[in-house]
Protein backbone atom coordinates (compact mmCIF):
# COMPACT_ATOMS: atom_id res chain seq x y z
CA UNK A 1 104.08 103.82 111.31
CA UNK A 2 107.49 103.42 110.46
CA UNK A 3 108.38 101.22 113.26
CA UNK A 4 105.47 98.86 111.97
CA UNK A 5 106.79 98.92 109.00
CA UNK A 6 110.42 98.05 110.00
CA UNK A 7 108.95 95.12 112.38
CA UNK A 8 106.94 93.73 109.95
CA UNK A 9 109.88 93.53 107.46
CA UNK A 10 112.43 92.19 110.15
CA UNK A 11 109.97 89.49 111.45
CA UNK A 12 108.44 88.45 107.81
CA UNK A 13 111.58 88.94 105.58
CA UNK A 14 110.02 86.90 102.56
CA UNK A 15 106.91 89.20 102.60
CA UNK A 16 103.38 87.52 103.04
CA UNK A 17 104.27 85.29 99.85
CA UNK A 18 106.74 84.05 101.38
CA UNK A 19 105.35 82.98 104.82
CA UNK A 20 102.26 81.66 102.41
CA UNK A 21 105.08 79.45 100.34
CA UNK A 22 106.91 78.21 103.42
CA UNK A 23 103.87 77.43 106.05
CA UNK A 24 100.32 77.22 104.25
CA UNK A 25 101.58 75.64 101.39
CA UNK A 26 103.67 72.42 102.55
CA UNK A 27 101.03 72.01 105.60
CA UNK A 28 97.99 72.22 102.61
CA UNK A 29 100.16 69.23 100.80
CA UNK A 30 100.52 67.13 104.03
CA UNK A 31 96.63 67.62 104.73
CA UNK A 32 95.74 67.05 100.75
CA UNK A 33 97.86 63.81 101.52
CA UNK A 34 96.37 62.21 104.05
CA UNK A 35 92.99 62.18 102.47
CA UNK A 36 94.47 61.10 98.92
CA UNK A 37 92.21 57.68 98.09
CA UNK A 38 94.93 54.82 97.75
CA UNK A 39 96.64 54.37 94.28
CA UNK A 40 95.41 51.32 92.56
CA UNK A 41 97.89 48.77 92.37
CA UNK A 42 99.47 48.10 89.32
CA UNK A 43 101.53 44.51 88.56
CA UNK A 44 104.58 45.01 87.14
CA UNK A 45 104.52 44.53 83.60
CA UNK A 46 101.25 45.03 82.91
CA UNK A 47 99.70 46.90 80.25
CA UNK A 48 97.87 49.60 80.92
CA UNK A 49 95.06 50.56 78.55
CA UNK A 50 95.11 53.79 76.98
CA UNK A 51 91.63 55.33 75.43
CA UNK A 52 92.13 56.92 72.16
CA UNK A 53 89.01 59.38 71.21
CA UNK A 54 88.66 59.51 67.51
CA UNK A 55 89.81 63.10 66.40
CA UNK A 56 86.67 64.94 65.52
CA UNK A 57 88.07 68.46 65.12
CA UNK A 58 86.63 70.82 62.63
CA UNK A 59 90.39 72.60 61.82
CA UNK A 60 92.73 70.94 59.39
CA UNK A 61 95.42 69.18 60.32
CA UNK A 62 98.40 71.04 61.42
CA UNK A 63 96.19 74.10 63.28
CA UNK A 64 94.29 71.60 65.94
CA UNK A 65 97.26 69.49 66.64
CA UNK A 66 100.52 72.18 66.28
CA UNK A 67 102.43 69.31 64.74
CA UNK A 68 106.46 69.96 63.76
């Protein structure tokens, strides 16, 4: 059991967080970005419209918004 243990430890130094942060994680990225639909092109310059929802909070001012 100890020898497993030792192995384990020599071979995955990083733990199993570690192997998940250096393999699964950057090859999950590259897959996620290959099926990423195209960014809409954008002229430069151009305004880009923001939406504004009207604030229709019940809290007072201050609580809702955590304003300085």
């Amino acid at each position: 059991m100890a020898a497993l243990f030792i192995g384990v430890t020599m071979a995955f130094p990083m733990g199993l967080a570690g192997l998940w942060e250096s393999h699964v994680v950057p090859w999950w990225k590259r897959l996620r970005a290959g099926k990423a639909p195209p960014a809409p092109a954008v002229a430069p310059g151009a305004a880009i419209p923001v939406a504004s929802a009207p604030d229709t909070s019940p809290l007072p001012g201050g609580i809702s918004g955590q304003q300085a």
